[in-house]
Protein backbone atom coordinates (compact mmCIF):
# COMPACT_ATOMS: atom_id res chain seq x y z
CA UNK A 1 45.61 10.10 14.88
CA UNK A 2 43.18 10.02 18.21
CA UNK A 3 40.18 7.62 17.95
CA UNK A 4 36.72 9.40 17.76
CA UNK A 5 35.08 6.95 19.98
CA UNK A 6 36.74 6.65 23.84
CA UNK A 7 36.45 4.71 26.07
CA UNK A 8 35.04 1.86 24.43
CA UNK A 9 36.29 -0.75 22.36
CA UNK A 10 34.61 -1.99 18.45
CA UNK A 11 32.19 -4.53 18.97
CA UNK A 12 31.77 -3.81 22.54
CA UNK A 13 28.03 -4.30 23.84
CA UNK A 14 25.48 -1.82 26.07
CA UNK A 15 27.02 -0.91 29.07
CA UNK A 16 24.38 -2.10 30.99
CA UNK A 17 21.60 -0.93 33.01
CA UNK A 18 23.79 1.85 35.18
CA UNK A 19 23.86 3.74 31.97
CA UNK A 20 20.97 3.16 30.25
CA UNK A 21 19.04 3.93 33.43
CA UNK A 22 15.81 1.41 35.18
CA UNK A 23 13.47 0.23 33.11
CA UNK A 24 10.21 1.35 33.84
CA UNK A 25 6.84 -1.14 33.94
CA UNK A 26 5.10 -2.26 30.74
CA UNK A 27 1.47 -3.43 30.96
CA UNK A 28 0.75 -5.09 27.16
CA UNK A 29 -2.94 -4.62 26.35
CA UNK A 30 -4.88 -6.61 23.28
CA UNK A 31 -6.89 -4.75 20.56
CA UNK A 32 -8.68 -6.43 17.90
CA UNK A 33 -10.05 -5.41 14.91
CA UNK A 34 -12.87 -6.32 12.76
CA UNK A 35 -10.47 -8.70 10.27
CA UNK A 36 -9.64 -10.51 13.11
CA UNK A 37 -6.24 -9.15 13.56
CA UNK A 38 -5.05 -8.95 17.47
CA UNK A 39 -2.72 -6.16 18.39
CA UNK A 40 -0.71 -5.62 21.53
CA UNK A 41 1.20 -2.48 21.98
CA UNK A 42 3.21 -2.05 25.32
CA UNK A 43 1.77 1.07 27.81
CA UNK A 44 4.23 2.33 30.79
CA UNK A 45 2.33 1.28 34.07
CA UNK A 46 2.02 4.95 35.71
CA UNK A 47 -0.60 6.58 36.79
CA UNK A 48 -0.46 9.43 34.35
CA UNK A 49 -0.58 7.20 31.56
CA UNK A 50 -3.83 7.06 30.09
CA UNK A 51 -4.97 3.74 27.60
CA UNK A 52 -6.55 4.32 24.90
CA UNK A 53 -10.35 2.46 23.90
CA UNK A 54 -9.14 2.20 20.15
CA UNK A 55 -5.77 1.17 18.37
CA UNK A 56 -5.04 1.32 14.53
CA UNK A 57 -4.59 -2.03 13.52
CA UNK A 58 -0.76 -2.03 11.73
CA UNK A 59 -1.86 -4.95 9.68
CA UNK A 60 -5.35 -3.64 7.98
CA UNK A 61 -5.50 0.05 9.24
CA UNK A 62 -8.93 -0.76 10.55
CA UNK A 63 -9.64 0.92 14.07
CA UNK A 64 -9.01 -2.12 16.75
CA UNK A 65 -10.96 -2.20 20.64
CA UNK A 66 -10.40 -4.12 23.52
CA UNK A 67 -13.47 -6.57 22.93
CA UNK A 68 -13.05 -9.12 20.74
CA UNK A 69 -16.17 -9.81 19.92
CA UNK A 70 -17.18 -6.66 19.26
CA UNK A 71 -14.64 -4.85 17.26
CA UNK A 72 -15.38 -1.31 15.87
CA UNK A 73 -16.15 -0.97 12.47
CA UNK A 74 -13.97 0.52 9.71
CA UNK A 75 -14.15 3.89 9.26
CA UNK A 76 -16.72 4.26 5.50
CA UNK A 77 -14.52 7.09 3.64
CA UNK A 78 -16.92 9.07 1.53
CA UNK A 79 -15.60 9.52 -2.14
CA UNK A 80 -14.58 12.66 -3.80
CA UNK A 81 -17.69 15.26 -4.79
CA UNK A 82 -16.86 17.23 -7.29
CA UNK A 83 -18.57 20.79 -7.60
CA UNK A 84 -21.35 20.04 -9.27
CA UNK A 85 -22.64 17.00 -7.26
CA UNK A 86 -22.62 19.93 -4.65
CA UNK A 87 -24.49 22.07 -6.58
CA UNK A 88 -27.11 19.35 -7.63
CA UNK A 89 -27.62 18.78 -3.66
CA UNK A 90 -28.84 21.93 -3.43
CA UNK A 91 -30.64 22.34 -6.64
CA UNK A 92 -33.14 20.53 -8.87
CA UNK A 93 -32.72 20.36 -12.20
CA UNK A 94 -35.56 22.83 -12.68
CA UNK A 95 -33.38 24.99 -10.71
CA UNK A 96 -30.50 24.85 -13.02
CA UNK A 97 -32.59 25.37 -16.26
CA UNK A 98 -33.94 28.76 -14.64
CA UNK A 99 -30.74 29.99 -13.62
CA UNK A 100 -28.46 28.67 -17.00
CA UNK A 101 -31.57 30.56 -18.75
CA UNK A 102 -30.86 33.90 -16.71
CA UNK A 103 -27.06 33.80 -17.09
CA UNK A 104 -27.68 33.11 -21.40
CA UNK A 105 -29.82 36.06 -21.77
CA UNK A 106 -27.61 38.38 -19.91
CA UNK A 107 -24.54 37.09 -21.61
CA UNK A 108 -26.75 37.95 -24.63
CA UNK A 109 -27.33 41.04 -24.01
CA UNK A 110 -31.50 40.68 -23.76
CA UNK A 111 -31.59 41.59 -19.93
CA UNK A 112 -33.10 44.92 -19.32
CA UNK A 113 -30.55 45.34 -16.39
């Protein structure tokens, strides 16, 4: 039976950089957050590349900057509404009372309609 692999042996390493191809440039860059945590992901010097100003911190998932004494601050999630804390954002309860009365009475059959 032929071997699948050929060409190489088991346990054999890379074959270096001639097949792998050059490496290119890494510039590391330091965010921090506002726990304190630093951060330091790896950018490929070129000129296309573009840094970002902010980098989620891996640790706290808090946003991290550049400036660490100045971190930006976490992101304040608003919680769930349901419908009616909608509605009574647009209505006062005076509002409601009028309206509940107006659906009753022609649920009841009173409205002249």
């Amino acid at each position: 039976m032929a071997s699948a692999i050929r060409g190489s042996r088991v346990g054999a390493g890379p074959m270096g950089e001639a097949e792998r191809g050059d490496s290119i440039a890494r510039a590391y860059v330091s965010y921090f957050c506002a726990n304190g945590h630093e951060v330091r992901p790896s950018f490929a010097v070129e000129e296309t590349v573009v840094i970002p100003a902010e980098w989620d911190c891996p640790k706290c998932g808090y946003p991290a900057g550049r400036d660490r004494n100045n971190p930006p601050s976490p992101i304040k999630n608003e919680p769930y509404k349901t419908h009616l804390a909608y509605v009574k954002e647009r209505r006062t309860d005076a509002e409601g009372e009028k309206i509940l009365e107006e659906a009753l009475r022609k649920l009841r059959g009173d409205d002249e309609d």
